[in-house]
N, C-alpha and C. Protein backbone atom coordinates (compact mmCIF):
# COMPACT_ATOMS: atom_id res chain seq x y z
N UNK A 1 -25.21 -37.04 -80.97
CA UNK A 1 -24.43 -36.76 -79.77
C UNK A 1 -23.68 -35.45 -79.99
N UNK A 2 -24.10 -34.65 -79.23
CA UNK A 2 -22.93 -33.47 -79.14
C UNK A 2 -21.67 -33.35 -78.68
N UNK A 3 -20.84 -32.23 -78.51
CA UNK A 3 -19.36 -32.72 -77.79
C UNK A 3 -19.28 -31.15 -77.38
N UNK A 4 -19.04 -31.66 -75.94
CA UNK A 4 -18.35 -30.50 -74.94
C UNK A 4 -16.78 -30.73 -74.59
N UNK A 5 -16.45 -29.18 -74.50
CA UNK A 5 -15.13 -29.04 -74.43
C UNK A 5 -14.87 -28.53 -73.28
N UNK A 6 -14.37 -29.15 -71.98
CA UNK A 6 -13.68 -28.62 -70.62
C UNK A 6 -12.79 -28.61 -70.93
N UNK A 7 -11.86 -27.50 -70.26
CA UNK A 7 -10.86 -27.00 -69.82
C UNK A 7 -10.67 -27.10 -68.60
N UNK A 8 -9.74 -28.52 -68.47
CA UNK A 8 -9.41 -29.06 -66.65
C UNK A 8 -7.69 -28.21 -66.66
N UNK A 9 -7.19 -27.98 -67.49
CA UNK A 9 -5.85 -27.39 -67.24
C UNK A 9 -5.66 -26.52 -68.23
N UNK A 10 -5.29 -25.47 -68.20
CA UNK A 10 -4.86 -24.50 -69.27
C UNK A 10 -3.80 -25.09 -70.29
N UNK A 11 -4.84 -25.22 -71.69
CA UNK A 11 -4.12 -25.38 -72.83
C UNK A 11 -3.95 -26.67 -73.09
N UNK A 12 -4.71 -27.65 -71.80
CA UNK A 12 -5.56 -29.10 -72.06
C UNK A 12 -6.62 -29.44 -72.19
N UNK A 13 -7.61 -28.98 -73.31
CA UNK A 13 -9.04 -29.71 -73.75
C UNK A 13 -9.17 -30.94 -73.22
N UNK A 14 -10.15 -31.42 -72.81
CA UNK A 14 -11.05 -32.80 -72.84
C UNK A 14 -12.22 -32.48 -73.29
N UNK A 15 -12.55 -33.79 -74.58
CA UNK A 15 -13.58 -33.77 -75.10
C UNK A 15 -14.46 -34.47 -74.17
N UNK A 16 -15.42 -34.30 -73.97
CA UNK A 16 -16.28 -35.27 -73.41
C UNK A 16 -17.96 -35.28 -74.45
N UNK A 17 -18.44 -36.44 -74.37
CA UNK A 17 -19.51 -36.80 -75.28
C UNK A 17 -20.68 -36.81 -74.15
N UNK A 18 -21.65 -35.50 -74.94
CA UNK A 18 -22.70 -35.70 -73.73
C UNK A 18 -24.09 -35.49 -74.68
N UNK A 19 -25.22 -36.29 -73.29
CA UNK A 19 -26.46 -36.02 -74.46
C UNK A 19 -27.40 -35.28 -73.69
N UNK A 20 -27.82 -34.29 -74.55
CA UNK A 20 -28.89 -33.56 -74.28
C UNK A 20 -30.06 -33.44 -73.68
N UNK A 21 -30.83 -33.30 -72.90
CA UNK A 21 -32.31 -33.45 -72.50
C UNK A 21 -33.44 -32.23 -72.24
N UNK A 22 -34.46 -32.93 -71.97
CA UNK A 22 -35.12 -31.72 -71.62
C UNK A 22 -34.84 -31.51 -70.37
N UNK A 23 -35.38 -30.16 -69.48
CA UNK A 23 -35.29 -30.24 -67.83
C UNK A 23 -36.37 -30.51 -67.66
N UNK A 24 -37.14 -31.88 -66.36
CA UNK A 24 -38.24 -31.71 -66.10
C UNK A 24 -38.18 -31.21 -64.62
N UNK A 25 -37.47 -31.06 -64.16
CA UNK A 25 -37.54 -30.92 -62.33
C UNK A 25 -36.53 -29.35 -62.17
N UNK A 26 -37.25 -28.68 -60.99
CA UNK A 26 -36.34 -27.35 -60.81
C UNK A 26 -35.86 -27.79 -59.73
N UNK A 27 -34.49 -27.77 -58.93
CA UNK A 27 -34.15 -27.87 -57.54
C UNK A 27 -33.12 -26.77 -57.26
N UNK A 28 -33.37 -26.58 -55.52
CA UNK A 28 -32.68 -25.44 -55.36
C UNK A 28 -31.19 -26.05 -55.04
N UNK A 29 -29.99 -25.30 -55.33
CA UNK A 29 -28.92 -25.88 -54.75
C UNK A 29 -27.97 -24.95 -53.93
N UNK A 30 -27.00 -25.29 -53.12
CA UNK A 30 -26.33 -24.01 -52.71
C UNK A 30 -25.02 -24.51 -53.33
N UNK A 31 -24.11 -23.25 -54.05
CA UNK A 31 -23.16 -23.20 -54.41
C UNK A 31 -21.97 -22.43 -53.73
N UNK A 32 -20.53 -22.32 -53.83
CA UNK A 32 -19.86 -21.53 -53.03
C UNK A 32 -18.62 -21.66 -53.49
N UNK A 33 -17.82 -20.05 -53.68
CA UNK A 33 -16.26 -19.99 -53.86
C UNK A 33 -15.03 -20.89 -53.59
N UNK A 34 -15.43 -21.18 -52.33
CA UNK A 34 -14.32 -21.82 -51.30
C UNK A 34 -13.37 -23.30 -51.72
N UNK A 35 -12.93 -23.56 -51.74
CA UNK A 35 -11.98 -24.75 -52.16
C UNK A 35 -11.90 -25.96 -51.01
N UNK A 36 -11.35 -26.89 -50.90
CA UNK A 36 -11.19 -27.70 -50.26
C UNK A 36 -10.01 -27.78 -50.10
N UNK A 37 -9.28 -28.47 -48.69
CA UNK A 37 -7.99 -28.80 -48.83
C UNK A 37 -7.05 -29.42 -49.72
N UNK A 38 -7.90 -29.79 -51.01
CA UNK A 38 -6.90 -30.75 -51.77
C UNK A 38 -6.94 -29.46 -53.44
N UNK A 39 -7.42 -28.00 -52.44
CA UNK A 39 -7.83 -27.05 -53.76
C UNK A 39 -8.64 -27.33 -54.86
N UNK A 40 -9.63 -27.99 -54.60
CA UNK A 40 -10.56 -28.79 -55.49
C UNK A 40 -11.98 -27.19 -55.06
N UNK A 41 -12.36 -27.18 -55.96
CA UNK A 41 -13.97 -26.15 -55.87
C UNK A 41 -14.92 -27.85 -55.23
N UNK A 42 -15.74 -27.07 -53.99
CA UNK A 42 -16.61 -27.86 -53.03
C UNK A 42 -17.65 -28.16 -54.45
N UNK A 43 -18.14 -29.39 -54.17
CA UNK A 43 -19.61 -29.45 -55.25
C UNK A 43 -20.35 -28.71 -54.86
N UNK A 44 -21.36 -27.96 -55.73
CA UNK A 44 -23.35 -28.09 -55.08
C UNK A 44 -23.37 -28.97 -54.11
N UNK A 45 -24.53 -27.98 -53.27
CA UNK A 45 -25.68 -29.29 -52.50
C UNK A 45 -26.75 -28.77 -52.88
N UNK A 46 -27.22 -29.92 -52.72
CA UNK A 46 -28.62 -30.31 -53.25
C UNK A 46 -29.46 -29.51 -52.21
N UNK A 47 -30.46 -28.72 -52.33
CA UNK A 47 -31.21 -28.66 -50.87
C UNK A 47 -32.62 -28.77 -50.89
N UNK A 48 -33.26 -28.73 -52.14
CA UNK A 48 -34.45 -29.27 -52.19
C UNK A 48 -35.20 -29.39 -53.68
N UNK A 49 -36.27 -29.76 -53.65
CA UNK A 49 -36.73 -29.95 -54.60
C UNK A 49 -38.07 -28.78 -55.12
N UNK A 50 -38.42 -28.30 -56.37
CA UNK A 50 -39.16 -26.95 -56.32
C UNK A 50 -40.44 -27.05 -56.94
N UNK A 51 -41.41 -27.95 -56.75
CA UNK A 51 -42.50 -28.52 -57.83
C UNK A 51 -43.12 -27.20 -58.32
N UNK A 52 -43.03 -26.35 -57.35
CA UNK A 52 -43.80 -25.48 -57.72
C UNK A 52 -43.01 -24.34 -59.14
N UNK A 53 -42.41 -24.61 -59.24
CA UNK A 53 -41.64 -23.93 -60.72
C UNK A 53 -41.43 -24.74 -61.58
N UNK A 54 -41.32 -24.18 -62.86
CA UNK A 54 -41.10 -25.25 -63.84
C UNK A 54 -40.23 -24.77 -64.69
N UNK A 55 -39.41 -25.58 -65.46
CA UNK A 55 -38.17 -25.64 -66.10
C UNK A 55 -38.43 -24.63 -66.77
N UNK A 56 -39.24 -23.64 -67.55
CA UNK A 56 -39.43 -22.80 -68.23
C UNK A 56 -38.88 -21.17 -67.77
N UNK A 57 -38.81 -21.16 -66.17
CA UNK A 57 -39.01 -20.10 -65.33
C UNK A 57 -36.91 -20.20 -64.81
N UNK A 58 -36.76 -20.95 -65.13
CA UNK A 58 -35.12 -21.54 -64.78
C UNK A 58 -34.67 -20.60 -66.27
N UNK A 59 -33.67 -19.52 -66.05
CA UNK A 59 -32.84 -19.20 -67.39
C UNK A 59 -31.68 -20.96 -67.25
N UNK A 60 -31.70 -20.44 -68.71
CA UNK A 60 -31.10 -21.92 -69.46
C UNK A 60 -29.78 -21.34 -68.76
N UNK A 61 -28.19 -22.50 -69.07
CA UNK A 61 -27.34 -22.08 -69.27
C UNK A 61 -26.50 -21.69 -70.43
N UNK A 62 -25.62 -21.34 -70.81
CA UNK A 62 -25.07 -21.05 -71.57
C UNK A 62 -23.52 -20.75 -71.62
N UNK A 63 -23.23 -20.63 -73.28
CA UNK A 63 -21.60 -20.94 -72.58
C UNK A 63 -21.01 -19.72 -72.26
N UNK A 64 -20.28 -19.35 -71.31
CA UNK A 64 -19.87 -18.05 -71.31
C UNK A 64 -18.86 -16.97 -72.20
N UNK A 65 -18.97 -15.96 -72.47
CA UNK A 65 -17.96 -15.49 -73.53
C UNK A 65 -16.30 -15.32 -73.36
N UNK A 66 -16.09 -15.71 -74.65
CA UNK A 66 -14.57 -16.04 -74.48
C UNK A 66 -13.54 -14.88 -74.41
């Protein structure tokens, strides 16, 4: 098991325990700046599914520099 480190508040870690996988499915999603009234970031939506690509053609993520 690996362990990821969010940062939900400045200068409060949460560990969280997560497990790894492969990707088998590409889907498209829409993402966006905007906040919600309770100042929360809106989730993804989902908007479809991409058979025709494959997880290989997706850059991975990674963590960003500190």
């Amino acid at each position: 098991m690996d362990e990821l480190v969010v940062l939900r508040r400045v200068g409060q870690p949460d560990t969280l325990n997560v497990t790894l996988v492969e990707p088998e499915l590409v889907v498209e999603v829409g993402v966006d700046v905007a906040r919600d009234a309770s100042v929360r970031w809106r989730p993804p939506r989902l908007h479809r599914a991409r058979p025709d690509r494959s997880p290989a053609d997706a850059p991975r993520w990674t963590v960003p520099p500190r």
